[in-house]
Protein backbone atom coordinates (compact mmCIF):
# COMPACT_ATOMS: atom_id res chain seq x y z
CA UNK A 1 109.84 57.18 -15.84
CA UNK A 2 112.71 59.38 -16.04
CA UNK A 3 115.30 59.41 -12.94
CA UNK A 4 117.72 62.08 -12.16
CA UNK A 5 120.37 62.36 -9.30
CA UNK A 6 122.83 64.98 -8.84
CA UNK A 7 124.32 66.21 -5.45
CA UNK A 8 122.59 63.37 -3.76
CA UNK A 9 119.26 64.58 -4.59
CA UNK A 10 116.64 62.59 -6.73
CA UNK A 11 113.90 64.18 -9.23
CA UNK A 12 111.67 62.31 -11.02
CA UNK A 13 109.04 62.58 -13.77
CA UNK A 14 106.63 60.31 -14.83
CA UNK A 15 105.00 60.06 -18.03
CA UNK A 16 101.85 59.15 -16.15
CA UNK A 17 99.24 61.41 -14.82
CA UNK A 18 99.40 61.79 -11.34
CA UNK A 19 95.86 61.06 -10.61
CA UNK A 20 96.40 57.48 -11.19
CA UNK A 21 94.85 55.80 -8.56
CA UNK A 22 96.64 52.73 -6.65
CA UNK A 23 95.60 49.44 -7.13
CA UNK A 24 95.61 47.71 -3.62
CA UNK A 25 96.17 44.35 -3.86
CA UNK A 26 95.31 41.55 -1.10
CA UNK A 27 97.80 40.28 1.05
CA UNK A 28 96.62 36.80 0.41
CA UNK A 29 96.67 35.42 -3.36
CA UNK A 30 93.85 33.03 -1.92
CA UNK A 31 91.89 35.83 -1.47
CA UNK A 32 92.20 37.57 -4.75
CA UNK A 33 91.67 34.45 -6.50
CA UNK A 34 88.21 33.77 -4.35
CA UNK A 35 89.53 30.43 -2.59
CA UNK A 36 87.51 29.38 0.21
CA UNK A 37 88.31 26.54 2.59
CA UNK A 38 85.42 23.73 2.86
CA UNK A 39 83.67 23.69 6.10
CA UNK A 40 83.02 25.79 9.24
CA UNK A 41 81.37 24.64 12.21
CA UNK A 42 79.83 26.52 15.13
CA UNK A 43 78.86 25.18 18.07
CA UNK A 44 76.42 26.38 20.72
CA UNK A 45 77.43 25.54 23.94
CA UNK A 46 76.97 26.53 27.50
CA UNK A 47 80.17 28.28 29.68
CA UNK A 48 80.04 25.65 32.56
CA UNK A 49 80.12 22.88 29.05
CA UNK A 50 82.97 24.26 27.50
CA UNK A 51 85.85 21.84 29.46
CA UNK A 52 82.86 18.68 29.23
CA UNK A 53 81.05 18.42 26.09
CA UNK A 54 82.72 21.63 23.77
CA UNK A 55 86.32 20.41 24.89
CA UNK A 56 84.88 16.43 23.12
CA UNK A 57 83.71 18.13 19.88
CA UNK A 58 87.04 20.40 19.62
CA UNK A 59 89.30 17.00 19.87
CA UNK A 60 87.57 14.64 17.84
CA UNK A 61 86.18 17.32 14.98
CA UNK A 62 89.11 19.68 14.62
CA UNK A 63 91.26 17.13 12.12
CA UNK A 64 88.12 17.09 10.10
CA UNK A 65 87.25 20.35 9.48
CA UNK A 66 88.88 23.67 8.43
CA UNK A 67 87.33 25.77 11.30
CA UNK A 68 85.38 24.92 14.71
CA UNK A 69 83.87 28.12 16.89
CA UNK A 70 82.12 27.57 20.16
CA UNK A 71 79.46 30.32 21.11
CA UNK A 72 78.43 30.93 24.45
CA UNK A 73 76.82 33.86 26.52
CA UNK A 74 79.24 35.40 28.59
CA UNK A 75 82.78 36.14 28.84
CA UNK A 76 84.86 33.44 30.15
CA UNK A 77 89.01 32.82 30.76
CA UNK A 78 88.60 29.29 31.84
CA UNK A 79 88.49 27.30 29.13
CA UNK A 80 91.30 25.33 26.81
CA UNK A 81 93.49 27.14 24.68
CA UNK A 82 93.27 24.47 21.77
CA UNK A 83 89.39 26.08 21.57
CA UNK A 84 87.89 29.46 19.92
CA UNK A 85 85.27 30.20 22.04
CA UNK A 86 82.88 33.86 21.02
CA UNK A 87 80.89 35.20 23.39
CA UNK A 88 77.55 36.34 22.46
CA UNK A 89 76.61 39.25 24.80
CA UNK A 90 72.59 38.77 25.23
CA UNK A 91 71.24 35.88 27.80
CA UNK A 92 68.08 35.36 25.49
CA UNK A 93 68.69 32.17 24.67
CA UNK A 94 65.87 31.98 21.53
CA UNK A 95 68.01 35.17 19.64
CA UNK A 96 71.46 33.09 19.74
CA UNK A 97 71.36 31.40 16.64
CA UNK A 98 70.51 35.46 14.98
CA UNK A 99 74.41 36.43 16.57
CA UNK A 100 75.60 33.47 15.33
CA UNK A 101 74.54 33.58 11.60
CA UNK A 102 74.95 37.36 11.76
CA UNK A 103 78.69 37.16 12.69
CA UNK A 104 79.25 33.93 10.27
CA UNK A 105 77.72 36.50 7.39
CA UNK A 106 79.91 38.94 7.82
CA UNK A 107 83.00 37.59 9.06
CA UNK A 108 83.65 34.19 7.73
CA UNK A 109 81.04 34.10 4.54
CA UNK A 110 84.47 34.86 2.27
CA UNK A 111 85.94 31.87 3.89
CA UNK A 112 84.15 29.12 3.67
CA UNK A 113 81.76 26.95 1.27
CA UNK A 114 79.38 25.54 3.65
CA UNK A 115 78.61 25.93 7.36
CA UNK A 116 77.12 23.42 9.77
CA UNK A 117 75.44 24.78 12.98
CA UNK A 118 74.98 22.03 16.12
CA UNK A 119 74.51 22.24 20.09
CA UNK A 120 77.09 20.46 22.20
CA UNK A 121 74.78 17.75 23.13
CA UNK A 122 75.15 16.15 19.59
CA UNK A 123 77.39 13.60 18.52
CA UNK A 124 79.04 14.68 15.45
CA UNK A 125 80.83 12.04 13.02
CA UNK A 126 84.32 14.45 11.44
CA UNK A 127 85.42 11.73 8.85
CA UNK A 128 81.93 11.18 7.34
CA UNK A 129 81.12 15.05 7.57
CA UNK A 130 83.93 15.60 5.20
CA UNK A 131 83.63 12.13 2.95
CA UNK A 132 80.00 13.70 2.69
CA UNK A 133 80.18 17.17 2.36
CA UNK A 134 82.82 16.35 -0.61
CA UNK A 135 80.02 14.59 -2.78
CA UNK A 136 78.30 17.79 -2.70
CA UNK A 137 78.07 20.47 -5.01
CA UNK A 138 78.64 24.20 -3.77
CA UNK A 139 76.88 25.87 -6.75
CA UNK A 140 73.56 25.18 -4.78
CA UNK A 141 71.58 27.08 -2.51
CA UNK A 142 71.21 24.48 0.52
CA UNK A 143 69.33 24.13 3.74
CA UNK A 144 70.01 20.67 4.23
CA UNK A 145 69.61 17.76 7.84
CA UNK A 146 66.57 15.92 9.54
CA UNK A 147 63.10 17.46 8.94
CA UNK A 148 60.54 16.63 11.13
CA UNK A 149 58.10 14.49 11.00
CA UNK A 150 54.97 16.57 11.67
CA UNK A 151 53.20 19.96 10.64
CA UNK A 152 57.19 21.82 10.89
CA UNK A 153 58.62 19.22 8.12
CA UNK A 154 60.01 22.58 6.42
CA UNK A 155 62.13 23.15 8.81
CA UNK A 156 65.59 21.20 9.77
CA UNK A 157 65.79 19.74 13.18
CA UNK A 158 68.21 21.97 15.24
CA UNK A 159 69.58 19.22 17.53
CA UNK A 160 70.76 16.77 14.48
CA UNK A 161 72.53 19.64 13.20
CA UNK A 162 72.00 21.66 10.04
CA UNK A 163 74.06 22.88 7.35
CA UNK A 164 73.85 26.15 5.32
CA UNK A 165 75.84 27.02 1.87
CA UNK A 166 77.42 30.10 1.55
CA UNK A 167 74.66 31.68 -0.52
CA UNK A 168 72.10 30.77 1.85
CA UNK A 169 73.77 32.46 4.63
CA UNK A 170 74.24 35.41 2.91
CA UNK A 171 70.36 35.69 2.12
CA UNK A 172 69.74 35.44 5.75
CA UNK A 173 71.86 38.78 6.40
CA UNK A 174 69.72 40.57 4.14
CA UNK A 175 66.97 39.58 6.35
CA UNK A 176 68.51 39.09 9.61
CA UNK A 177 66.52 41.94 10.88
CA UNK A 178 63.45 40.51 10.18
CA UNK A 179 64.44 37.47 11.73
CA UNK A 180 65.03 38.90 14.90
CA UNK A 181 62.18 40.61 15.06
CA UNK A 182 59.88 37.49 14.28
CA UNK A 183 61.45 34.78 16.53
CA UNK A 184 58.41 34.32 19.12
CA UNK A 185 59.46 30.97 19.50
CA UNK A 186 61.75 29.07 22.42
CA UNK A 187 62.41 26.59 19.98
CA UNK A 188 65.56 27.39 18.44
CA UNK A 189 64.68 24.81 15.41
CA UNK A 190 61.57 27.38 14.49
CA UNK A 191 63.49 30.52 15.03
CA UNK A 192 66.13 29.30 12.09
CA UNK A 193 63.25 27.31 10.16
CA UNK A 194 61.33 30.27 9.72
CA UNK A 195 64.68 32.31 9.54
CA UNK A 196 65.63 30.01 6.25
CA UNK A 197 62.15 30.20 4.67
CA UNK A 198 61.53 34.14 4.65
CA UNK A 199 65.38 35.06 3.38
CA UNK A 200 66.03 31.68 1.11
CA UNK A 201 62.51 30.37 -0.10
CA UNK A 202 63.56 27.52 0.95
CA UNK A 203 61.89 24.39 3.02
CA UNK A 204 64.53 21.71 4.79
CA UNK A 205 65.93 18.98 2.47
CA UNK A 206 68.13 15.94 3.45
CA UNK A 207 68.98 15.16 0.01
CA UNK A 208 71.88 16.72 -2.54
CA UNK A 209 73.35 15.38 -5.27
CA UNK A 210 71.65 12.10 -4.51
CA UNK A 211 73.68 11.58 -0.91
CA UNK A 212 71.48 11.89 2.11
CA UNK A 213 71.68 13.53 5.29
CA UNK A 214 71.09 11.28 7.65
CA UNK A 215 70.70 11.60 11.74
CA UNK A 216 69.88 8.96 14.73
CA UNK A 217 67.52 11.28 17.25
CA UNK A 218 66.05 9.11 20.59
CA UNK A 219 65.59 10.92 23.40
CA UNK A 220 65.92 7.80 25.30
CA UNK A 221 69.13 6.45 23.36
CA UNK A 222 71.34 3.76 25.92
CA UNK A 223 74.22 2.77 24.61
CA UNK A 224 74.73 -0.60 26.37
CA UNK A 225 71.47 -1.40 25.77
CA UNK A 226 70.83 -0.30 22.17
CA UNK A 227 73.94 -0.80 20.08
CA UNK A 228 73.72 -4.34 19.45
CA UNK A 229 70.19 -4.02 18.04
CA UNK A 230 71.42 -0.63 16.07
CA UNK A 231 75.09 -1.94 15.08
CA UNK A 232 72.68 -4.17 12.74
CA UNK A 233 70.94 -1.08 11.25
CA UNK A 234 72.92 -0.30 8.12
CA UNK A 235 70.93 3.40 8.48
CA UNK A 236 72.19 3.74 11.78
CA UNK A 237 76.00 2.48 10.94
CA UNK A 238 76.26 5.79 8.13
CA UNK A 239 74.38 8.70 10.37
CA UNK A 240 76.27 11.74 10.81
CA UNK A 241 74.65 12.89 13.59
CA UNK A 242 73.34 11.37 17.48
CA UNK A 243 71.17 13.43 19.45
CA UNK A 244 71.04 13.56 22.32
CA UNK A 245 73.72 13.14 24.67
CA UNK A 246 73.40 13.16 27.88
CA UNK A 247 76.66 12.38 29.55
CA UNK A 248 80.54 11.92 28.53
CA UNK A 249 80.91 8.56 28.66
CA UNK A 250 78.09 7.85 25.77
CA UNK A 251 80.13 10.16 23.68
CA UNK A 252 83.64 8.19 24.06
CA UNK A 253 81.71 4.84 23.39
CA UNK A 254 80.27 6.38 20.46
CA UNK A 255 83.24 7.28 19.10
CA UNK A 256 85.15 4.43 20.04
CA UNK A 257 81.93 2.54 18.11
CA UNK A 258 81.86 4.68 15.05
CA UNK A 259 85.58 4.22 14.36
CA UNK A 260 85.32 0.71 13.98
CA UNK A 261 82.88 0.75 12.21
CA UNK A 262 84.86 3.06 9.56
CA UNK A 263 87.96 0.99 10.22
CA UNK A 264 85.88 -2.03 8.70
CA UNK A 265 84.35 -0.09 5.87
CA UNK A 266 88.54 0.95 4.88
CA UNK A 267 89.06 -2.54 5.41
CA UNK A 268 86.46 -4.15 2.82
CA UNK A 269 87.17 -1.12 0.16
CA UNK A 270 91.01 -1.95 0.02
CA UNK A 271 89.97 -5.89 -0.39
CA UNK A 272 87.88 -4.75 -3.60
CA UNK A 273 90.17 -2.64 -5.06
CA UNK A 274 92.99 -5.17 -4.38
CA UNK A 275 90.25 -7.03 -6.48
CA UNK A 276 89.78 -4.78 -9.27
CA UNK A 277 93.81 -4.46 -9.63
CA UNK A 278 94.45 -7.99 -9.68
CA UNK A 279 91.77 -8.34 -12.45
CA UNK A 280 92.69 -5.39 -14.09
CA UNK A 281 96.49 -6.50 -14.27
CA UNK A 282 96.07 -9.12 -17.01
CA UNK A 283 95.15 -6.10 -19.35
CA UNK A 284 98.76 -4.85 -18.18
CA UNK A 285 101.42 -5.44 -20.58
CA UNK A 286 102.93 -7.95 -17.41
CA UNK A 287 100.59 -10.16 -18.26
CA UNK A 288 98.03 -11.50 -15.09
CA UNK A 289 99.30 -11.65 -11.88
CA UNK A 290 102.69 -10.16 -12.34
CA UNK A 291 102.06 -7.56 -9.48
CA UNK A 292 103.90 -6.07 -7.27
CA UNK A 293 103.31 -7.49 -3.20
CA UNK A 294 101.57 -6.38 -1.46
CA UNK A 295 98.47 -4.98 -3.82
CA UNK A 296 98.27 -1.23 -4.53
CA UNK A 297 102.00 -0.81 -2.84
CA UNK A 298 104.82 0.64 -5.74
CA UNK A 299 107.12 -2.35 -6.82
CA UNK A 300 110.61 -2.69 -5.05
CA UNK A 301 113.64 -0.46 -5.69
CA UNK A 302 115.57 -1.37 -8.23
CA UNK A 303 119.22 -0.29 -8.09
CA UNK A 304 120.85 0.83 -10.79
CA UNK A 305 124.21 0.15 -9.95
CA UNK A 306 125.96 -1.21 -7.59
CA UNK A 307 126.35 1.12 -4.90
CA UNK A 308 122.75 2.28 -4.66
CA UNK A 309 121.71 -2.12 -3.36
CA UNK A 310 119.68 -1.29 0.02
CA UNK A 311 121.03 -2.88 2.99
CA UNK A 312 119.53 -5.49 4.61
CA UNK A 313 119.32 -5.98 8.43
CA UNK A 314 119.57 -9.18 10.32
CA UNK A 315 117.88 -9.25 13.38
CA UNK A 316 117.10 -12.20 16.39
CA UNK A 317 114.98 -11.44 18.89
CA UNK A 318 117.03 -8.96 20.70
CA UNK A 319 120.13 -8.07 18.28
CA UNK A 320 120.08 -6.41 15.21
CA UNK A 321 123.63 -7.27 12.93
CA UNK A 322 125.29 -5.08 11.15
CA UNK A 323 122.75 -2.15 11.13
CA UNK A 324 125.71 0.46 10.12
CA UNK A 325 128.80 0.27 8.85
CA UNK A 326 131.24 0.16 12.10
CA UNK A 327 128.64 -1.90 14.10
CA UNK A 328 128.84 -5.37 13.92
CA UNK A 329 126.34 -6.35 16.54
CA UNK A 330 123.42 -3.71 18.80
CA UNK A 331 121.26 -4.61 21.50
CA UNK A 332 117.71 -3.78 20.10
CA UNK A 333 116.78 -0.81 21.80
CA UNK A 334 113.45 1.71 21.99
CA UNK A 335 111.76 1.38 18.41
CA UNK A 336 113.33 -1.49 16.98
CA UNK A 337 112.61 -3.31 19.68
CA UNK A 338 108.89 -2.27 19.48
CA UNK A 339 109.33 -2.18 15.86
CA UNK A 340 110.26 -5.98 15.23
CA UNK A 341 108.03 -7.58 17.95
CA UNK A 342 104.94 -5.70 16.65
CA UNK A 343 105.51 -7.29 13.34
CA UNK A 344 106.42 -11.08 15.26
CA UNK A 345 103.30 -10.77 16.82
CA UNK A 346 101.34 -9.55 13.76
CA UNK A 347 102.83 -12.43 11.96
CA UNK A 348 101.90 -15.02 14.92
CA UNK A 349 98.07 -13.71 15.11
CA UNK A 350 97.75 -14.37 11.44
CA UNK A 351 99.13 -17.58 11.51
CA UNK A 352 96.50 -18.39 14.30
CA UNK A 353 94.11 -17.61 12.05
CA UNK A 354 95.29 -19.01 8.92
CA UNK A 355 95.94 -22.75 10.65
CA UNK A 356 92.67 -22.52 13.23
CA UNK A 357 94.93 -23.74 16.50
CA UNK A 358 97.09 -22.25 18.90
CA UNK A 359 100.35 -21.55 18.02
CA UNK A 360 103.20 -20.30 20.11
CA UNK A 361 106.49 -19.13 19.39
CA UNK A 362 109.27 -20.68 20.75
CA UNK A 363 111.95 -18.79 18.64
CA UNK A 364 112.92 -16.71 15.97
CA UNK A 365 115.61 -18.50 13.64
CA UNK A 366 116.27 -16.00 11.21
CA UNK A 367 115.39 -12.39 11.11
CA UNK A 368 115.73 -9.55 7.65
CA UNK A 369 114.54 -6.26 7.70
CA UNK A 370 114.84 -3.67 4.84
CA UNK A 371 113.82 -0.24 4.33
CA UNK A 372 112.81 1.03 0.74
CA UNK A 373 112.57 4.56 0.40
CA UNK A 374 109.24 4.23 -2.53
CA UNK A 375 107.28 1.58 -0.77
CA UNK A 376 108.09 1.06 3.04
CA UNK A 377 109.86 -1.17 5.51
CA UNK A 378 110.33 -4.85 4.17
CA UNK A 379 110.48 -7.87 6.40
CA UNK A 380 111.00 -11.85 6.39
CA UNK A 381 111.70 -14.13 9.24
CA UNK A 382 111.68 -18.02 9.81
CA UNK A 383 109.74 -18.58 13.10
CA UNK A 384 109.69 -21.40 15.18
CA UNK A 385 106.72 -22.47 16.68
CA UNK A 386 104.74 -25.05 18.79
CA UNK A 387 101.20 -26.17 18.93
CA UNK A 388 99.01 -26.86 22.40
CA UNK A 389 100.78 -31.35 21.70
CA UNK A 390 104.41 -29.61 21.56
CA UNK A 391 105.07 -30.24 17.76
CA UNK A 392 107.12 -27.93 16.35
CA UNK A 393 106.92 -25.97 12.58
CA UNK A 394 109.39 -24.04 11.01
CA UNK A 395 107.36 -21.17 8.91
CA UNK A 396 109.16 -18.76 6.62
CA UNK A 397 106.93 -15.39 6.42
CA UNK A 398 107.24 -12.30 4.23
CA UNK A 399 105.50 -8.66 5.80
CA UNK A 400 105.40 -5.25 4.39
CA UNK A 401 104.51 -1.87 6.20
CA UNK A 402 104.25 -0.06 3.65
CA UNK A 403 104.42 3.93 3.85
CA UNK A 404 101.45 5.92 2.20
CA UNK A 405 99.81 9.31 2.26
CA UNK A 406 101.97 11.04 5.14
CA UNK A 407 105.66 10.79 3.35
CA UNK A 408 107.66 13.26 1.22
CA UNK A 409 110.56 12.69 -0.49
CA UNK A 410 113.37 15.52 -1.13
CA UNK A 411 115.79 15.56 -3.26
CA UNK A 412 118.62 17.14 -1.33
CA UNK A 413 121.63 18.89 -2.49
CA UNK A 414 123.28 16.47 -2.92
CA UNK A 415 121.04 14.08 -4.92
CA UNK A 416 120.57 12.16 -1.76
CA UNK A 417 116.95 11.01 -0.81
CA UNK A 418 114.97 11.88 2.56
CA UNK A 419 112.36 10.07 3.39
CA UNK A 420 110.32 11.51 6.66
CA UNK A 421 107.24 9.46 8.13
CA UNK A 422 105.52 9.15 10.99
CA UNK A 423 104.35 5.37 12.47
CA UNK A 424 101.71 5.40 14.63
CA UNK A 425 101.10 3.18 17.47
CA UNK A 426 97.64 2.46 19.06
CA UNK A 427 98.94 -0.47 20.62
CA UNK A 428 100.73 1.57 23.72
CA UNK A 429 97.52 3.14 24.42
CA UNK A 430 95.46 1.57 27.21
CA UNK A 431 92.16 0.12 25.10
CA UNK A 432 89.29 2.20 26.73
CA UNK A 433 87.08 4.90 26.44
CA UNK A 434 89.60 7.47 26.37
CA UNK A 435 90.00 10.37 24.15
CA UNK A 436 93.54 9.53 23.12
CA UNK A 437 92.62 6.36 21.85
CA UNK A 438 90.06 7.89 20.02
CA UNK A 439 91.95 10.05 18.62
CA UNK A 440 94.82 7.56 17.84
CA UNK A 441 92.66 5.75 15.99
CA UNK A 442 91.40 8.46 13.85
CA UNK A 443 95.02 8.84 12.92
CA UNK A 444 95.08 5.56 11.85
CA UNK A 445 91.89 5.73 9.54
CA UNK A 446 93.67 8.74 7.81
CA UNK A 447 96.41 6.54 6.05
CA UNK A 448 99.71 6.92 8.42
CA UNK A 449 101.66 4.04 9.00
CA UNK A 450 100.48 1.54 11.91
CA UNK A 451 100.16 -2.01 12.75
CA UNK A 452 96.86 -2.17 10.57
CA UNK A 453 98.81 -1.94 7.60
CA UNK A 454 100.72 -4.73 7.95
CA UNK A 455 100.51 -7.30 4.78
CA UNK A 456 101.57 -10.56 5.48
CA UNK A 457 102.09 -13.48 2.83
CA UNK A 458 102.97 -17.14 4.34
CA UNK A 459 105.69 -18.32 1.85
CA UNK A 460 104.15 -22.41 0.93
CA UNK A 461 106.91 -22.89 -0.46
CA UNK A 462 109.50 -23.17 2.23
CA UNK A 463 110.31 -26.92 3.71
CA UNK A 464 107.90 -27.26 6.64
CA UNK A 465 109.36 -29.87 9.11
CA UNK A 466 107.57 -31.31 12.28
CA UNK A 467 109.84 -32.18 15.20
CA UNK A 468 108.08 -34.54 17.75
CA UNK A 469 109.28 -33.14 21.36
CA UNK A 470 110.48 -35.74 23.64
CA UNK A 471 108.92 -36.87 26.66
CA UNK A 472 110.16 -36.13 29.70
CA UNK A 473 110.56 -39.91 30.83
């Protein structure tokens, strides 16, 4: 291209014909490249459910998935702003699911690899929606959940929730018409069933790539009466899906139930692969059992000179010494405070257990706390304590919260380090049904740092001594 400019004006002349048409690029480079997000969920729901039953799914599904719609019947204003609520403009209830997988088609199909339709009455478990759907693969055509168990097996129960690929869904838009046309039936499980069948050729599976869909469905489900006969059903313990619910409270215990049960499945897979490293490490060129404490955690900071040592704090039980450089002494105040009695009591509950008696803790002698930018904060304190015959013990122990999958570290400027995390405390939350301690704990079972992450070891080592108390004579 040749430029010209003289008196201010600019001519130009291209070597290029002018009929060159313009390529027009996306605005995204995730959509020129064809990246889709994982999962989409769409709720049907009623308007007078949407602050009840919607509002539950919205809070305890949203950190799980990439996108959660609620459809309903009518226009509506009062309803939370956290949700995205459609309105589907027809009151035939049997036709709702056609809107639904019509509008998915055509506005979210480019999105998305897989999409999981449920009503609001059904329990939905987030983390194991994702740990499954990850096992899957998306080159598949798949119409996958609970068949029934009669003459409609082909077709995937509606109320344990089904979900549809991308390439199935975009079958059922080339015969969405035909679907409308043909749905006879009340039941909305038929009216998809059949939907599925005439577009996809295909009958309802709950299997894919050997992982199985599985779903609890009792109409006459009571929670206070059935979970200690079903908290012994390993079948029950990895469903996805409960249907139905009838009433709030059911969901919260639920919930409350089905994250400790995935808090205790965490639990045992860190003690194997703490296994599997500790056996592994004598093929290290260490040697056996030269491993960094605790298991799995990066090995301390090692300073290369002398000016990059990290500090470390003394502490009693309601001073810390020395914590900067002008302070000799500080009251322990908000955090810390919370910070270094949630680890004395951690310490004194495993103690408990280690010893089988009561223990109490009369004082704590000595008190070091260090932070380490690459593994976490590192503690040891000598505790004094007393059994139920007023004997005392002197017990040196050594515990590590260590920081995992919610840190970054910057490298500023000026070659300093930044280290951001985020603790999270369940504790401070009042133990019951509620939604925030749900949802606390679900925090907690995605890796930030809490009190569950606490490693403790009980140094042996250090001089034990037994003081007999005197009698008051």
């Amino acid at each position: 291209t040749l430029e010209l400019n003289s008196n201010n004006k600019s001519f130009s002349t291209s070597t290029q014909s002018s009929n060159t048409s313009k390529v027009t690029r996306p605005r995204y480079i995730a959509d020129e490249l064809g990246i889709r997000e994982k999962v989409l969920v769409a709720v049907l729901t009623e308007p007078h459910r949407l602050n009840t039953f919607a509002f539950f799914i919205n809070q305890t599904l949203q950190d799980y998935v990439n996108r959660l719609l609620f459809f309903i019947d009518e226009d509506v204003q009062d309803f939370p702003r956290s949700m995205q609520v459609i309105a589907v403009h027809d009151k035939r209830a049997y036709l709702k699911p056609f809107y639904v997988l019509k509008y998915l088609a055509e506005k979210m199909i480019k999105l998305y690899d897989w999409f999981v339709l449920l009503p609001d009455n059904t329990y939905i478990r987030g983390f194991k929606l994702n740990e499954f759907l990850n096992h899957i693969s998306i080159s598949q055509d798949l119409y996958m959940g609970q068949a029934f168990d009669d003459v409609h097996a082909v077709y995937c129960y509606f109320g344990s929730g089904i979900i549809l690929s991308g390439t199935v869904l975009r079958k059922i838009l080339d015969e969405i018409d035909w679907c409308t046309n043909n749905a006879y039936s009340q039941d909305l499980t038929d009216n998809i069933g059949r939907c599925v069948l005439k577009a996809a050729k295909l009958p309802c599976t709950n299997t894919a790539s050997n992982y199985k869909y599985t779903a609890y469905v009792n109409y006459r489900f009571e929670f206070d009466a059935d979970i200690d006969r079903l908290s012994k059903n390993e079948d029950f313990n990895q469903t996805l899906t409960v249907h139905p619910i009838n009433d709030l409270e059911t969901m919260l215990k639920l919930q409350k139930y089905f994250n400790q049960v995935e808090l205790d499945e965490m639990t045992t897979s860190i003690a194997e692969y703490e296994e599997n490293i500790e056996e592994l490490s004598c093929y290290a060129p260490e040697g056996c059992g030269n491993i960094p404490w605790p298991v799995g955690v990066p090995p301390p900071f090692k300073p290369p000179t002398r000016f990059d040592v990290l500090r470390w704090d003394f502490f009693n039980e309601t001073h810390i010494y020395l914590k900067t450089d002008n302070d000799v002494i500080s009251p322990m105040n908000g955090d810390d405070y919370e910070d270094v009695h949630e680890v004395i009591d951690h310490a004194l509950e495993q103690l408990q257990k280690k010893y089988s008696f009561s223990l109490n803790l009369k004082k704590l002698l000595n008190g070091y706390r260090q932070f380490d930018p690459t593994r976490g904060t590192h503690y040891i304190m000598d505790l004094l304590l007393a059994d139920q015959d007023q004997i005392e013990y002197t017990k040196r122990v050594e515990l590590m919260r260590p920081l995992v999958t919610d840190i970054s570290i910057l490298r500023a400027p000026d070659q300093a380090l930044r280290v951001h995390y985020h603790p999270i405390k369940c504790d401070s939350i009042k133990r019951s049904y509620t939604l925030e301690y749900s949802r606390c704990l679900m925090q907690r079972e995605k890796g930030l740092a809490s009190r569950s992450q606490l490693a403790m070891i009980i140094i042996e080592n250090e001089p034990t001594k037994k003081i007999i108390a005197k009698k008051n004579t």
